[in-house]
N, C-alpha and C. Protein backbone atom coordinates (compact mmCIF):
# COMPACT_ATOMS: atom_id res chain seq x y z
N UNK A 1 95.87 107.45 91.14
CA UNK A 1 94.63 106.72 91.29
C UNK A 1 94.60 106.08 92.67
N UNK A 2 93.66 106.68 93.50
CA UNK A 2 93.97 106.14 94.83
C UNK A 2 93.25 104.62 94.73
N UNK A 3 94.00 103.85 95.55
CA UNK A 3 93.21 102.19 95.70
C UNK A 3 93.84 101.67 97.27
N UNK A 4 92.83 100.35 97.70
CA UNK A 4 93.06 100.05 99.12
C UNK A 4 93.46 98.05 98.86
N UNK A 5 93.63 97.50 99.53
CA UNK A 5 93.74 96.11 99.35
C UNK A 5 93.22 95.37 101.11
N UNK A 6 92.67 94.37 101.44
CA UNK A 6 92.58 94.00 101.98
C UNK A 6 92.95 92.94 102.20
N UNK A 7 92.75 91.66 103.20
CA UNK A 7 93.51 90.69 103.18
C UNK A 7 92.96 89.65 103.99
N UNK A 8 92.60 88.26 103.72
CA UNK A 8 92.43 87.60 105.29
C UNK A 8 92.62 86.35 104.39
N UNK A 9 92.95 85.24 105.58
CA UNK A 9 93.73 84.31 105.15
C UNK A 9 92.55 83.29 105.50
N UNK A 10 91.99 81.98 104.85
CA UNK A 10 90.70 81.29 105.55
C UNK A 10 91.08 79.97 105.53
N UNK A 11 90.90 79.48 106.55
CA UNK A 11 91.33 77.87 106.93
C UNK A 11 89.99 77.00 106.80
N UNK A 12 89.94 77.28 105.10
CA UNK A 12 88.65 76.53 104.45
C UNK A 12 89.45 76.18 102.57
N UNK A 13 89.12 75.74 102.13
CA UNK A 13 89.29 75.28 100.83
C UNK A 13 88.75 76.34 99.73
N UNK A 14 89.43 76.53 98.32
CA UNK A 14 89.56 77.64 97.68
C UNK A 14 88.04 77.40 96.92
N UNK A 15 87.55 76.02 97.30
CA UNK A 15 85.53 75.61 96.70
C UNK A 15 84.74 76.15 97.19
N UNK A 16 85.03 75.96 98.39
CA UNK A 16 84.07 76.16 99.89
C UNK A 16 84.12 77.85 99.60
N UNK A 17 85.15 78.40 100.03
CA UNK A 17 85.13 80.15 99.55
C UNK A 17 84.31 80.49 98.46
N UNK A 18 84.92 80.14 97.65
CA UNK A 18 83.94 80.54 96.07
C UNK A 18 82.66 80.31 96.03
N UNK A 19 82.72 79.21 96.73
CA UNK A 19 81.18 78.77 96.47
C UNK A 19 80.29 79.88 97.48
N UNK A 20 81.22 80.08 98.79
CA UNK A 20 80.11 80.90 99.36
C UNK A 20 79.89 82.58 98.88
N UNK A 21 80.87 82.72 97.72
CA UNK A 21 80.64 84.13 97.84
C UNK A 21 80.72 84.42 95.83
N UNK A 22 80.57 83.47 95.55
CA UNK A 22 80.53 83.62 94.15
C UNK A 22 78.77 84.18 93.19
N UNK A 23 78.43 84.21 93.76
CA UNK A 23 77.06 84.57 93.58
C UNK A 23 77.02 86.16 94.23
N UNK A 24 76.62 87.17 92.94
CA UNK A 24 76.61 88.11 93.24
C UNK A 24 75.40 88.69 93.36
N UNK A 25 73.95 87.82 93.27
CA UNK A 25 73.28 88.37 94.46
C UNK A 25 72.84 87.77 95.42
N UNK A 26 73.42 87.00 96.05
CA UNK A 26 73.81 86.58 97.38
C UNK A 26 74.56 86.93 98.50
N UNK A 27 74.17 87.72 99.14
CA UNK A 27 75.17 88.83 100.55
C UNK A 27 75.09 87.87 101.75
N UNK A 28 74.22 86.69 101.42
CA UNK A 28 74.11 86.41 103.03
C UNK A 28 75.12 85.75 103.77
N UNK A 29 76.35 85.77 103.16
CA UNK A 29 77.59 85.04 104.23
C UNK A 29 78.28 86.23 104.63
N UNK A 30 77.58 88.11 105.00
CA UNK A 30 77.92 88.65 105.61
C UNK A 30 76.62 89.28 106.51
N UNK A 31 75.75 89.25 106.93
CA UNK A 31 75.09 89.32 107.66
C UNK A 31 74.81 90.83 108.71
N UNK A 32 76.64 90.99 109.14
CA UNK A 32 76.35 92.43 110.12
C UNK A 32 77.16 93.45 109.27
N UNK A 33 77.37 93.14 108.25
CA UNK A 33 77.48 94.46 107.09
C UNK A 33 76.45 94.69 106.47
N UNK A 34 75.82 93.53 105.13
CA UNK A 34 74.90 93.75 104.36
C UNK A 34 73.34 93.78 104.76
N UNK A 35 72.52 94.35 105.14
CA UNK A 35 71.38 94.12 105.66
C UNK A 35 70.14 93.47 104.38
N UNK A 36 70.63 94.35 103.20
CA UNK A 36 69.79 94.00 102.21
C UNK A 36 70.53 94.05 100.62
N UNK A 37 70.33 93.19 99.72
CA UNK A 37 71.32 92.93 98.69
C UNK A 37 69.87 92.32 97.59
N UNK A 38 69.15 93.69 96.89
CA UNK A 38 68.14 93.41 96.17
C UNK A 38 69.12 93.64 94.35
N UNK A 39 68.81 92.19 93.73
CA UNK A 39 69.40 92.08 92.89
C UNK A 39 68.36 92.84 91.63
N UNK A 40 69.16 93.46 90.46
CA UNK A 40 68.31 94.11 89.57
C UNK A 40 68.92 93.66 87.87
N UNK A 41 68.18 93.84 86.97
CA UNK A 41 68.33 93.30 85.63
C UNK A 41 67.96 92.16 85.44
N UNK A 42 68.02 91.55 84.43
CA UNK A 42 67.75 90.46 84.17
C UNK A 42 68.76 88.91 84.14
N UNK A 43 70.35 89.65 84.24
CA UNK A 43 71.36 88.84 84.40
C UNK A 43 71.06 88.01 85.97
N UNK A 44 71.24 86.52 85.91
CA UNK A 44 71.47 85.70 87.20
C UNK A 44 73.04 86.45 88.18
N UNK A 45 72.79 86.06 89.53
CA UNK A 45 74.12 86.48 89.48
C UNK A 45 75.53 85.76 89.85
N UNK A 46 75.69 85.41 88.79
CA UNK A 46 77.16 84.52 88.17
C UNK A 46 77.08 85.07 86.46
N UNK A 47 76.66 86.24 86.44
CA UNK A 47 76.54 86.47 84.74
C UNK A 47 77.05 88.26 84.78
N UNK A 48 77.90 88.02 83.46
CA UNK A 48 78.25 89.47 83.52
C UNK A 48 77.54 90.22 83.57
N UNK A 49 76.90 91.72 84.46
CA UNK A 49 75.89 92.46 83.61
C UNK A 49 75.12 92.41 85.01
N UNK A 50 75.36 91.63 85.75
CA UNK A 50 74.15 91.07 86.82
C UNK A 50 74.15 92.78 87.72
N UNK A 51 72.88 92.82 88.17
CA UNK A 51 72.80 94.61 88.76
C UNK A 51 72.71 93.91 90.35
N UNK A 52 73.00 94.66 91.12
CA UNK A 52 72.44 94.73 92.64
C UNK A 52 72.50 96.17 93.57
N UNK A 53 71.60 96.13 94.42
CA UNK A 53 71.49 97.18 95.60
C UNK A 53 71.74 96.60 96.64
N UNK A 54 73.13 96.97 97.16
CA UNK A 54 73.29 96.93 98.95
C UNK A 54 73.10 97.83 99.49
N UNK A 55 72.60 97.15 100.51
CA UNK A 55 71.40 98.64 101.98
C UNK A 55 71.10 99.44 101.70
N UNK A 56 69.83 99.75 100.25
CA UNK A 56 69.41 100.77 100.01
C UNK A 56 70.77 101.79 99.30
N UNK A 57 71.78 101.75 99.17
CA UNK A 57 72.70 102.67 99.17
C UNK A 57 74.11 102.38 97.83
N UNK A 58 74.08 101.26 97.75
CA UNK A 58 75.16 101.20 96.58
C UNK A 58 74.70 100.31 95.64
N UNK A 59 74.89 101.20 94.14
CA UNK A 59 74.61 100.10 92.78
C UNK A 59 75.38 99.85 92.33
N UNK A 60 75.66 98.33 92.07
CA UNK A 60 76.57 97.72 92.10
C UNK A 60 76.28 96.85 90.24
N UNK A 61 77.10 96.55 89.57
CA UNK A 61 77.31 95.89 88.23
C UNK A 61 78.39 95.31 88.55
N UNK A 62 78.13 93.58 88.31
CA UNK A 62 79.49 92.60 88.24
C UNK A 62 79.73 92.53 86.80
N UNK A 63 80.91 92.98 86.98
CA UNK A 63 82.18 93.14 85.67
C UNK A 63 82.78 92.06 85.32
N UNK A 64 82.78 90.50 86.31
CA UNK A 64 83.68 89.62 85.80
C UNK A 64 83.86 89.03 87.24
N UNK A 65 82.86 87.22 86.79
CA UNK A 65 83.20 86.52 87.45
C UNK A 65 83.70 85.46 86.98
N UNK A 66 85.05 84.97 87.25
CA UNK A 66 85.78 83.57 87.05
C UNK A 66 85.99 83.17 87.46
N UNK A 67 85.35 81.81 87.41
CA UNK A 67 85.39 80.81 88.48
C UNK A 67 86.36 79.48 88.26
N UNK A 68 86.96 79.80 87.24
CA UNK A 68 88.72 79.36 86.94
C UNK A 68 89.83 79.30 87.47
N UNK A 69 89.62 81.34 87.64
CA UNK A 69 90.98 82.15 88.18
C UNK A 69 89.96 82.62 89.56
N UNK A 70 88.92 82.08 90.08
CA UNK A 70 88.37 82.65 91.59
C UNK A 70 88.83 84.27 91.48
N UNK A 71 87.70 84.49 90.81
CA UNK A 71 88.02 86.33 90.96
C UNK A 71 86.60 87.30 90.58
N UNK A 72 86.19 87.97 91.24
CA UNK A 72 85.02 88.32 91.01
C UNK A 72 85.13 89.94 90.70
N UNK A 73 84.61 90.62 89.57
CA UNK A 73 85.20 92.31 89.55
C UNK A 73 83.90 92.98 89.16
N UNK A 74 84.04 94.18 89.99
CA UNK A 74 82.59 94.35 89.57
C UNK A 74 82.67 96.47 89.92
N UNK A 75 81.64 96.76 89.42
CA UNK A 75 82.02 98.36 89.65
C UNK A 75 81.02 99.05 90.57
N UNK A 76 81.28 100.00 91.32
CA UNK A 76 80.18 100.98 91.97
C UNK A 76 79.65 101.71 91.09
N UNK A 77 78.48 101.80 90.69
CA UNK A 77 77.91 102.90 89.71
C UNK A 77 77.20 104.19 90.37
N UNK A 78 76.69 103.76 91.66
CA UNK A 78 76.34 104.61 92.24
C UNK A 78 76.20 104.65 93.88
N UNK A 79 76.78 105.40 94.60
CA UNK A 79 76.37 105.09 96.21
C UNK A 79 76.14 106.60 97.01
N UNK A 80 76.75 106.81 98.26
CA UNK A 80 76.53 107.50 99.05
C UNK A 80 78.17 107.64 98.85
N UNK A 81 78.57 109.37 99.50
CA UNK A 81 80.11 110.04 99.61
C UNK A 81 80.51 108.97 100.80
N UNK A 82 81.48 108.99 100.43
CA UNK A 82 82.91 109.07 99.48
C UNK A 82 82.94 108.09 98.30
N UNK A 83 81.63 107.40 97.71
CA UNK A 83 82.07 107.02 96.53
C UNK A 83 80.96 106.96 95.65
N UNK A 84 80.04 107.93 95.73
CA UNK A 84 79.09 108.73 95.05
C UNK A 84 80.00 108.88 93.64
N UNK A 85 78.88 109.12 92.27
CA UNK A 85 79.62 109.56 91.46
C UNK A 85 80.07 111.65 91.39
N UNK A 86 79.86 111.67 91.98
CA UNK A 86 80.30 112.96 92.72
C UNK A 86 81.83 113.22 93.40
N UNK A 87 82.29 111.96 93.73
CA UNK A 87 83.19 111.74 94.35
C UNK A 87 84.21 111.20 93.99
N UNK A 88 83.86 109.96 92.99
CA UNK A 88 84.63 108.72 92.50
C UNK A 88 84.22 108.55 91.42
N UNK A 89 85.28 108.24 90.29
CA UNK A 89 84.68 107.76 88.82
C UNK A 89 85.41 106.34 88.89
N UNK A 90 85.17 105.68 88.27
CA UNK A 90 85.85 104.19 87.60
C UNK A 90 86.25 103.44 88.52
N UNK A 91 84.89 103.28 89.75
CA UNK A 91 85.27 102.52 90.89
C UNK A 91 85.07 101.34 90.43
N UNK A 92 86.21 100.39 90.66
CA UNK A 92 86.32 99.17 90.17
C UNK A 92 86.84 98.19 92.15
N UNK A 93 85.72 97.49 92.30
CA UNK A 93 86.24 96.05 93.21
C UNK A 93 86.93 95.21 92.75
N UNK A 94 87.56 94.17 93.51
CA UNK A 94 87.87 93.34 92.77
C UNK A 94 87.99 92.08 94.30
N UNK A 95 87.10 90.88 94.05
CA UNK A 95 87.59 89.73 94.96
C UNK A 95 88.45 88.60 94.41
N UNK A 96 89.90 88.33 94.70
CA UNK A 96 90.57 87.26 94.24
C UNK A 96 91.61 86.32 95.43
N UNK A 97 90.64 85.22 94.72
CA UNK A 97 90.89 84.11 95.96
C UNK A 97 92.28 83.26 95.49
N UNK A 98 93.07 83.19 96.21
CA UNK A 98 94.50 82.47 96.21
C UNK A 98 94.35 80.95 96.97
N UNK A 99 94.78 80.06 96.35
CA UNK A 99 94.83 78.84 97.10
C UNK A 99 96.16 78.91 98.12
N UNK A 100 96.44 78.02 98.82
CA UNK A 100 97.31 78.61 99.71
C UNK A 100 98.33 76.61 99.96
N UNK A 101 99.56 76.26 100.06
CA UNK A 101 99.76 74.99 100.23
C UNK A 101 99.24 74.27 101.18
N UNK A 102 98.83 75.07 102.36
CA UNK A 102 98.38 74.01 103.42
C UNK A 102 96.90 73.89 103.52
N UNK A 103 96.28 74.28 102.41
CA UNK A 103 94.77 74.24 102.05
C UNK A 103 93.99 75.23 102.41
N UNK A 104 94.68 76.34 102.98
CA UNK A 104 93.86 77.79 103.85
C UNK A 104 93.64 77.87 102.15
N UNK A 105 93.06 79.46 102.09
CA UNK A 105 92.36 80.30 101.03
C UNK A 105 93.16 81.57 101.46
N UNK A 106 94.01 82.72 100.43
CA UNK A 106 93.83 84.06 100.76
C UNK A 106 92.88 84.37 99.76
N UNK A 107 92.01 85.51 100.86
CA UNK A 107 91.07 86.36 99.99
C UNK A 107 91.65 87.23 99.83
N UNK A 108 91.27 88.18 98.94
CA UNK A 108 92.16 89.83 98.75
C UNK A 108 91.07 90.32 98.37
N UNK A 109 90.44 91.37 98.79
CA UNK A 109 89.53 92.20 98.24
C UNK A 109 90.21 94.14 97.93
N UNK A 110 90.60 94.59 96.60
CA UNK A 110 90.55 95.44 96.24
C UNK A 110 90.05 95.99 96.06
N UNK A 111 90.39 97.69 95.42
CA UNK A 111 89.52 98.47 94.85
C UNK A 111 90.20 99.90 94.12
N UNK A 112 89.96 100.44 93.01
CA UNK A 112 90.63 101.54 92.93
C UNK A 112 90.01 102.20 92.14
N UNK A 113 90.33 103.77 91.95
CA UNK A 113 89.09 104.64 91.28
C UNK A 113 89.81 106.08 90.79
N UNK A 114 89.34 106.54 90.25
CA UNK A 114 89.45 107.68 89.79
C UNK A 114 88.67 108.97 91.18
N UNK A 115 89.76 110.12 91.42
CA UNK A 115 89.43 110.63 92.56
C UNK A 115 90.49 111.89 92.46
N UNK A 116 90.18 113.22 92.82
CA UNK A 116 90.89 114.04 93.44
C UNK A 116 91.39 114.18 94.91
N UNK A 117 90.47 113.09 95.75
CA UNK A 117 91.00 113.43 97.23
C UNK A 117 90.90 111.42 97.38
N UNK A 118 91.60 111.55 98.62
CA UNK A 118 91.78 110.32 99.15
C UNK A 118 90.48 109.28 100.43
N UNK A 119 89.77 110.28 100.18
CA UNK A 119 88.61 110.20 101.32
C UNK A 119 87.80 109.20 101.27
N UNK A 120 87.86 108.35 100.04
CA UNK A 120 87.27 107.03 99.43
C UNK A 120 87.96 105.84 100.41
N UNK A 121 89.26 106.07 100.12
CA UNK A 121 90.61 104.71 100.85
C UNK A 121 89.91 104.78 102.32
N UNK A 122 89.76 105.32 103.45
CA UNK A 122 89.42 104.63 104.91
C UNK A 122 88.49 104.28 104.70
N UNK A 123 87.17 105.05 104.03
CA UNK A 123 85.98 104.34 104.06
C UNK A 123 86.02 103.28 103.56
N UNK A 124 86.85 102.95 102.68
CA UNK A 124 86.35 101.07 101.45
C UNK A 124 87.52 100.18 102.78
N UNK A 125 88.38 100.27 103.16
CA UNK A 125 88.97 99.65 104.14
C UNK A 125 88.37 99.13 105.07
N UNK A 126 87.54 99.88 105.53
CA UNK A 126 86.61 99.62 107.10
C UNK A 126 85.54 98.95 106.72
N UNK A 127 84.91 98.96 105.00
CA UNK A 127 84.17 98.08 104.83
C UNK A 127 84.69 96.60 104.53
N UNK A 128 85.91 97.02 103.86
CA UNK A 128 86.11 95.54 103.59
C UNK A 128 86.52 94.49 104.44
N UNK A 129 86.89 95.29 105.76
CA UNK A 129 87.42 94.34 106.96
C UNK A 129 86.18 93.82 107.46
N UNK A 130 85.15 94.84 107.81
CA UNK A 130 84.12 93.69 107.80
C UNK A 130 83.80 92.79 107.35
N UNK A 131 83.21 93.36 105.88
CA UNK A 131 82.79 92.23 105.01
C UNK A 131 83.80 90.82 105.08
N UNK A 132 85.53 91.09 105.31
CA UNK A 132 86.01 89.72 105.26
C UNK A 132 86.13 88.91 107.08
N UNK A 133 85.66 89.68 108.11
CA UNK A 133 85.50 89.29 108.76
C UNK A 133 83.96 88.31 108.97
N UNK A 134 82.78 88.66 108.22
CA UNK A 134 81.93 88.24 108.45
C UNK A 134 81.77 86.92 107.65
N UNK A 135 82.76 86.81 106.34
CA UNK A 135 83.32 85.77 105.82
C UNK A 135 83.60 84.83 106.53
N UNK A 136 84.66 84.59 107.29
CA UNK A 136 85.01 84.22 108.13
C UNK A 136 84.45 83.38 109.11
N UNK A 137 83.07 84.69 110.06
CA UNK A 137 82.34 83.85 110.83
C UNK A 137 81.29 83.12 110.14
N UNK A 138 81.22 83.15 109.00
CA UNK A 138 80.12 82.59 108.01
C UNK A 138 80.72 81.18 107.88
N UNK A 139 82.04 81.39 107.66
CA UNK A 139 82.73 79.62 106.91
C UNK A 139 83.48 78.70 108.81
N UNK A 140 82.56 79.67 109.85
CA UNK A 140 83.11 78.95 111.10
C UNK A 140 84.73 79.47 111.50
N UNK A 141 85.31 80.24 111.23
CA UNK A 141 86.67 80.47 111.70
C UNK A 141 86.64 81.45 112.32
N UNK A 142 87.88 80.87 113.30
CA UNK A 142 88.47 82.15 114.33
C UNK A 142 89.19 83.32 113.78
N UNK A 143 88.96 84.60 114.02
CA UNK A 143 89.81 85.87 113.56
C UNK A 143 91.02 86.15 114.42
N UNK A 144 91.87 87.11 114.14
CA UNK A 144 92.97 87.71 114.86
C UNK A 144 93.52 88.66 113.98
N UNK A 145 93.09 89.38 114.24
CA UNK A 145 93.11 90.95 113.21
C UNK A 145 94.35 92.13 113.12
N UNK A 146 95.60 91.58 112.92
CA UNK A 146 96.41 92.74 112.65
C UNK A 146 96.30 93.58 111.63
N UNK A 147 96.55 94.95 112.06
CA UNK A 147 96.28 96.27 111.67
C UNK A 147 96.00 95.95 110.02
N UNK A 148 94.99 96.12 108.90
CA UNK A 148 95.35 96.11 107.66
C UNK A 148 95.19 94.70 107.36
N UNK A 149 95.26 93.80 107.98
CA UNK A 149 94.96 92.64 107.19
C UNK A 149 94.31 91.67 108.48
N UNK A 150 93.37 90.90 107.79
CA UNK A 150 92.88 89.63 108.92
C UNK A 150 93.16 88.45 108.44
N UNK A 151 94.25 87.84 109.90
CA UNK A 151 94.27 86.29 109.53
C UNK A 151 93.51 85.44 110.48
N UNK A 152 93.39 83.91 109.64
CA UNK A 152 92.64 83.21 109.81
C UNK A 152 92.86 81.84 110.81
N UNK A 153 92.29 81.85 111.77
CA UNK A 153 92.64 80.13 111.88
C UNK A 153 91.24 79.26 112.36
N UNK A 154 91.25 77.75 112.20
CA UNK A 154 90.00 76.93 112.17
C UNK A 154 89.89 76.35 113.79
């Protein structure tokens, strides 16, 4: 089962994080990834079930948000290759926020799926470095990006 993990470390509080990204139809604390994030169904989104469209191109169902254990899981139902259902079955995300002792936040954003080829893993990587980079400039912090993971400082 191929899967990718991402990583960035945020010199903000494990509230402040959640709060900005716990709402799943709310994209706007990434800005130069998501252009448009039109939410669908009738679920709010902090409710299981909740539907959304990012950029015209991926349908998205949140599977599980806890705002206990800071973890948000949710599935691709449908997008563009490499994770079309053509491509990928049982694509599952997953965002889980770690408190950290000196009050930073790690984010981790996963993902893993059902797949015959591996062609899914660079593409969800390159998105997710964005997406946690734009995190980042959203909550005011400086980046410094080694290979595979981004850390954080204020």
């Amino acid at each position: 089962m191929p899967s990718t993990v991402q990583s960035i470390t945020v010199n903000q509080s494990i509230d402040r994080v959640w709060n900005t990204i716990n709402n799943f139809h709310d994209m706007s604390w990434c800005p130069n990834v998501i252009t448009s994030c039109v939410p669908g169904g009738d679920a709010s989104g902090d409710e299981v079930g909740a539907k959304r469209v990012l950029n015209d191109a991926f349908h998205e169902t949140l599977i599980e948000a806890n705002a206990d254990d800071h973890v948000i899981r949710y599935s691709i139902d449908n997008g563009p290759s490499p994770v079309s259902p053509e491509d990928v079955s049982n694509f599952v995300g997953v965002i889980k926020l770690s408190a950290a002792d000196d009050g930073a936040t790690l984010v981790e954003w996963s993902s893993s799926w059902e797949s015959d080829g591996e062609d899914a893993v660079e593409f969800c990587q390159g998105i997710y470095v964005a997406l946690l980079g734009d995190l980042a400039n959203t909550l005011n912090c400086l980046t410094s990006a080694p290979m595979g993971q981004i850390s954080l400082i204020a």
